[in-house]
N, C-alpha and C. Protein backbone atom coordinates (compact mmCIF):
# COMPACT_ATOMS: atom_id res chain seq x y z
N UNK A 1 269.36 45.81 96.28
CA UNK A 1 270.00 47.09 96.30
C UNK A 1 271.13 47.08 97.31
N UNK A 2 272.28 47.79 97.07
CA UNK A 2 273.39 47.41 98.01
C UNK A 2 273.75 48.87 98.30
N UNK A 3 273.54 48.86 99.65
CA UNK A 3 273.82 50.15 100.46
C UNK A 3 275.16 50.88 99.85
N UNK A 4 275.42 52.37 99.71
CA UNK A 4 276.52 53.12 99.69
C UNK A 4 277.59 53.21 100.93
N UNK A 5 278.80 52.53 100.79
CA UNK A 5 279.87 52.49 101.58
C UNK A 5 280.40 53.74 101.61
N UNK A 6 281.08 53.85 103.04
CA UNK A 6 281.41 55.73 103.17
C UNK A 6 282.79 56.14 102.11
N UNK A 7 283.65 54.69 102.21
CA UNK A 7 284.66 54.70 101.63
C UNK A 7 284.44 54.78 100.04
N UNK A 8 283.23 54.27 99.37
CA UNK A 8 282.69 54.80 97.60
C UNK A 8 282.95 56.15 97.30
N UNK A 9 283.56 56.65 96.45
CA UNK A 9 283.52 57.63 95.76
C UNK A 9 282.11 58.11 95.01
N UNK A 10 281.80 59.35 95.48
CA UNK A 10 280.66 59.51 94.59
C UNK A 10 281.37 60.80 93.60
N UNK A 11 281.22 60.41 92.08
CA UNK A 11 281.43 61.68 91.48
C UNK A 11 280.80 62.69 91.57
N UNK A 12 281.46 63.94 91.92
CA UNK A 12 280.75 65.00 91.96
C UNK A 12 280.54 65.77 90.49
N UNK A 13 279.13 66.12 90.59
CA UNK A 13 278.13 66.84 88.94
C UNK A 13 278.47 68.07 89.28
N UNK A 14 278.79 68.82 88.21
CA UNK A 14 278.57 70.42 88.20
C UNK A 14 277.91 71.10 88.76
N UNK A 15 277.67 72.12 89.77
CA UNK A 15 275.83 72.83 89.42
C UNK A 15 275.91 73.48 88.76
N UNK A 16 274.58 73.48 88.57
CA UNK A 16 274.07 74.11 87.43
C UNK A 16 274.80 75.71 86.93
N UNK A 17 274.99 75.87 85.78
CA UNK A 17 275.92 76.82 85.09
C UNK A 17 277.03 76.51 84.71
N UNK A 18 278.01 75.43 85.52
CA UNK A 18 279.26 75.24 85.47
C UNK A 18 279.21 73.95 84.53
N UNK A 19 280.31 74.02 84.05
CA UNK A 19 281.04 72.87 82.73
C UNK A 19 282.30 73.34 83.19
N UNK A 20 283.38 71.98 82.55
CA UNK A 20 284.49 71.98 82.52
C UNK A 20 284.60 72.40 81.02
N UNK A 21 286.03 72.76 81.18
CA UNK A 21 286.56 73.51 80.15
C UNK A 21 286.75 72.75 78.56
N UNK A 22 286.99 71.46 78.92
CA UNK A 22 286.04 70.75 77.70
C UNK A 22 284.98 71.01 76.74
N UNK A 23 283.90 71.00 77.72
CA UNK A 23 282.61 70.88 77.06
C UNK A 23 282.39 72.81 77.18
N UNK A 24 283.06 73.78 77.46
CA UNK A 24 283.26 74.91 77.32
C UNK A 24 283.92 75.09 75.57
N UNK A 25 285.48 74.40 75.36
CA UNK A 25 285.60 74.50 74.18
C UNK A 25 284.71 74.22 73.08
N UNK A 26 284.32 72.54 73.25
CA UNK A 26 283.47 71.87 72.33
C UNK A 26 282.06 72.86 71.71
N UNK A 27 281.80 73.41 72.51
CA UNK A 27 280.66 74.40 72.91
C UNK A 27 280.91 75.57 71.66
N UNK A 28 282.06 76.22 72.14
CA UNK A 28 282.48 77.03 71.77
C UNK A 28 283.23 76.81 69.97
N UNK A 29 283.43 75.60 69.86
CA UNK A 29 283.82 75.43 68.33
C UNK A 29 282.80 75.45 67.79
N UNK A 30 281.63 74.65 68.17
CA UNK A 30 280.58 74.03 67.65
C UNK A 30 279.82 75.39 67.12
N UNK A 31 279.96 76.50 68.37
CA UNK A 31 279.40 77.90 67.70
C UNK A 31 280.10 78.56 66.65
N UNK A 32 281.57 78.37 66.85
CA UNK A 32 282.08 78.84 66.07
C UNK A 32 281.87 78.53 64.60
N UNK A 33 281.50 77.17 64.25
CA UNK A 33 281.60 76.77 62.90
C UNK A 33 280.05 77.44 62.08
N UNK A 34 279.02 77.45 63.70
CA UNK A 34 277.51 78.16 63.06
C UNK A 34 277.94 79.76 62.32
N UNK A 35 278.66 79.95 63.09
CA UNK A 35 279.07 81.56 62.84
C UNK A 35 279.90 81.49 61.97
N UNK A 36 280.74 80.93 61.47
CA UNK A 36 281.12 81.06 60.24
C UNK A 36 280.74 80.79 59.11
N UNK A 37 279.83 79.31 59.08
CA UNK A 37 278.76 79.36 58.16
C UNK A 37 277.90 80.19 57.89
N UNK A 38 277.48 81.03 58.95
CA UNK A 38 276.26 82.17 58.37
C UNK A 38 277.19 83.33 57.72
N UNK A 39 278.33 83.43 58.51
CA UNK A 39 279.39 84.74 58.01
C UNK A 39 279.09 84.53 56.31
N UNK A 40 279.66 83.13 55.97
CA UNK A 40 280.00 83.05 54.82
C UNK A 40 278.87 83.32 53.75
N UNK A 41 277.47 83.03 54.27
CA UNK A 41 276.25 83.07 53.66
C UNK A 41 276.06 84.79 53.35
N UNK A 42 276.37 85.48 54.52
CA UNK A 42 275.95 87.04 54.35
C UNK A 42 276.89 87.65 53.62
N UNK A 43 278.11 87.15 53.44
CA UNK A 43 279.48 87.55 52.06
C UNK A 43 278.35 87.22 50.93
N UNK A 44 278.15 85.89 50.59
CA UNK A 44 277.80 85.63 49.75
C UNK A 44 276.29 86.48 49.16
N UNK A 45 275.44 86.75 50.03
CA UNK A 45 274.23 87.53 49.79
C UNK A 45 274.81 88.82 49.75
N UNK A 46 275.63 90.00 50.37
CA UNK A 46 276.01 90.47 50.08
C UNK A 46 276.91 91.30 48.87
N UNK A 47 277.36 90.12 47.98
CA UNK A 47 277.80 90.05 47.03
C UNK A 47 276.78 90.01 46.21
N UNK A 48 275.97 89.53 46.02
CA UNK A 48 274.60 88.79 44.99
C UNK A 48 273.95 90.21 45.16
N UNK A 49 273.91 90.83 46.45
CA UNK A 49 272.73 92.05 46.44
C UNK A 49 273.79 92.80 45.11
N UNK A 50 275.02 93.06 45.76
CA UNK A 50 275.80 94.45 44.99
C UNK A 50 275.66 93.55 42.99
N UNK A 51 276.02 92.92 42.69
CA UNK A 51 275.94 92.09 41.62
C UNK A 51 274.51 92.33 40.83
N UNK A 52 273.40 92.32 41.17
CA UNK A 52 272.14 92.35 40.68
C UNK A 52 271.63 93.42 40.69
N UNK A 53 272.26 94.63 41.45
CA UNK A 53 271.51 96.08 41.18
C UNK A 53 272.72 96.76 41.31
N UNK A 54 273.74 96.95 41.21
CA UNK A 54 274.53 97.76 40.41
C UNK A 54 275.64 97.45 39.62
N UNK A 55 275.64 96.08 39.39
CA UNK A 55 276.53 95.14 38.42
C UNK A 55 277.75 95.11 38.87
N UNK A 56 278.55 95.97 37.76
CA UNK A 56 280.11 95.73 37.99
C UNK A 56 280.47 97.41 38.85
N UNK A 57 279.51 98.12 38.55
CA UNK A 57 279.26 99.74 39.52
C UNK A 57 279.77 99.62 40.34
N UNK A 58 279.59 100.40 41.07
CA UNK A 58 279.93 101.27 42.14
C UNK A 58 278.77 101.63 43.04
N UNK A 59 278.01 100.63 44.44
CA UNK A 59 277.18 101.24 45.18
C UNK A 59 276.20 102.15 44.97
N UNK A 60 276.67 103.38 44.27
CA UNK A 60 275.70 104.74 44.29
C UNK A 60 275.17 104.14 43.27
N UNK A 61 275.42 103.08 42.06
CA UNK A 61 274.55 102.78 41.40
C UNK A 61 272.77 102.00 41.61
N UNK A 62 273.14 101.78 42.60
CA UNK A 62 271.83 101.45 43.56
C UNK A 62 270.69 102.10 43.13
N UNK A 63 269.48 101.27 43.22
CA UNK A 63 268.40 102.46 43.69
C UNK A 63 268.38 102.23 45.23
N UNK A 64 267.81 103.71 45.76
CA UNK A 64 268.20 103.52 46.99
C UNK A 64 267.65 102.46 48.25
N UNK A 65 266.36 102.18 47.99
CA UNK A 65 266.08 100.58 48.72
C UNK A 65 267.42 99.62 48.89
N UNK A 66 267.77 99.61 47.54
CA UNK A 66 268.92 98.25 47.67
C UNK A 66 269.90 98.77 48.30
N UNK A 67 270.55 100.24 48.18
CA UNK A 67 271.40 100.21 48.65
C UNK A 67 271.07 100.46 50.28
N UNK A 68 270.09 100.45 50.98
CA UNK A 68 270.18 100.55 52.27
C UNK A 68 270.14 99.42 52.12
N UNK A 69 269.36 98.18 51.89
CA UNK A 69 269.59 96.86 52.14
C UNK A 69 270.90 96.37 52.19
N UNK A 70 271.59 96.60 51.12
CA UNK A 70 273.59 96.78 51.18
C UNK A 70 274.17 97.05 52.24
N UNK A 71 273.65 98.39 52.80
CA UNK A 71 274.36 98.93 53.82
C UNK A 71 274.29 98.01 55.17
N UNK A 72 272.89 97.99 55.45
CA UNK A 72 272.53 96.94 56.48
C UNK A 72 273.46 95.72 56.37
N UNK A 73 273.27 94.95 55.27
CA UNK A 73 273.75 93.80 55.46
C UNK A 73 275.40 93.81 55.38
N UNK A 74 275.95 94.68 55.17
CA UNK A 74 277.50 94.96 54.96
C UNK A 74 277.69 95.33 56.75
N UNK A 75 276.94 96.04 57.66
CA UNK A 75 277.04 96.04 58.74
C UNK A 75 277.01 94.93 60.08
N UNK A 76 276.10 94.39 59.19
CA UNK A 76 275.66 92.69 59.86
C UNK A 76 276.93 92.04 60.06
N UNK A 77 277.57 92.25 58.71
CA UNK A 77 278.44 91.30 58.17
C UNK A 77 279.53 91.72 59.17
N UNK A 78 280.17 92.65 59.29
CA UNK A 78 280.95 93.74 60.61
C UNK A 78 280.84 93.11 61.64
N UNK A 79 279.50 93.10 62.12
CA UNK A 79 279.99 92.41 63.18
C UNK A 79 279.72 91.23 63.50
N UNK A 80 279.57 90.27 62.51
CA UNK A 80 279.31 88.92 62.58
C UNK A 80 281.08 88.75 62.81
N UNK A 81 281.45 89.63 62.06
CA UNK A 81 283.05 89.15 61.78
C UNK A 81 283.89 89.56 63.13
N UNK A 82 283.35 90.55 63.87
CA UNK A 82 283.67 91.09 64.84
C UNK A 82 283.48 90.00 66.46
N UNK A 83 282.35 89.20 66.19
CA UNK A 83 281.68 88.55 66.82
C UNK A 83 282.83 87.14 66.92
N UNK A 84 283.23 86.45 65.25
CA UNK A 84 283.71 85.67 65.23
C UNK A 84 285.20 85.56 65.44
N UNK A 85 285.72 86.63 65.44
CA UNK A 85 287.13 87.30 66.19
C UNK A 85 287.25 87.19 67.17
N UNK A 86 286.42 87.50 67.94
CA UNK A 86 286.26 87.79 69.40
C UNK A 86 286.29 85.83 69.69
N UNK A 87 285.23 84.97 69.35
CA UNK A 87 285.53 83.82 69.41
C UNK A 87 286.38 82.86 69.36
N UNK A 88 287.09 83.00 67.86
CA UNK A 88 287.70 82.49 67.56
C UNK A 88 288.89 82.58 69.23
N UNK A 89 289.28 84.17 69.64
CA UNK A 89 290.13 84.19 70.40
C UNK A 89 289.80 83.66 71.66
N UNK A 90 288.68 83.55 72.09
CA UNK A 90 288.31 82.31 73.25
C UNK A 90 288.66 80.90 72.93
N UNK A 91 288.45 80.77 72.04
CA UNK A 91 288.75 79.19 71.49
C UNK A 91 290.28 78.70 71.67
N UNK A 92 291.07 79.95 71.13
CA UNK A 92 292.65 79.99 71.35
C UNK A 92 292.91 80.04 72.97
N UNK A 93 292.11 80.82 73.44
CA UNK A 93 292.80 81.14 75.36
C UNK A 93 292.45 79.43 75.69
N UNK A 94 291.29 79.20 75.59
CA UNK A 94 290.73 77.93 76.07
C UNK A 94 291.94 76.43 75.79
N UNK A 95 292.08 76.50 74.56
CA UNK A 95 292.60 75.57 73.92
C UNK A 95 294.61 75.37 74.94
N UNK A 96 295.17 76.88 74.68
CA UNK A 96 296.33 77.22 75.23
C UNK A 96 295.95 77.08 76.76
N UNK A 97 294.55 77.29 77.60
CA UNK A 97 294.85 77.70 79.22
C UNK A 97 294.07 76.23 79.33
């Protein structure tokens, strides 16, 4: 084993909480792509709900179970999208700062 010289550099580790802005982006895409994959899943179920109980209608064609299920998931969908806005624009500050 060979002793540490004063003159060695030791790299200094994060503590704990902190990342560089790297592994902050990487982080942050990597969520981003989860969240857009599910976005795209709740369009898609969303669509399939309105499609199968009130066809080519109009909502009120619902019985009303489905259409609260509609409503819910059309809200989800709000702010999944709201969620992924908000991200996406971290991803941009990060990327630009």
């Amino acid at each position: 084993m060979s002793a540490q010289h004063p003159e060695q550099q030791v790299e200094e580790q994060p503590e704990a909480g902190q990342t560089d802005a790297g592994d902050d982006l990487a982080m942050l895409k990597q969520r981003g792509a989860a969240m857009n994959t599910a976005f795209k899943a709740m369009e898609r179920t969303l669509v399939h709900v309105h499609e199968t109980t009130a066809g080519p209608g109009p909502t009120s064609a619902m019985e009303p179970e489905m259409h609260q299920l509609w409503t819910q998931l059309r809200a989800q969908l709000s702010q999944a999208k709201a969620e992924l806005t908000e991200l996406n624009g971290e991803v941009a500050r990060l990327t630009a700062g």
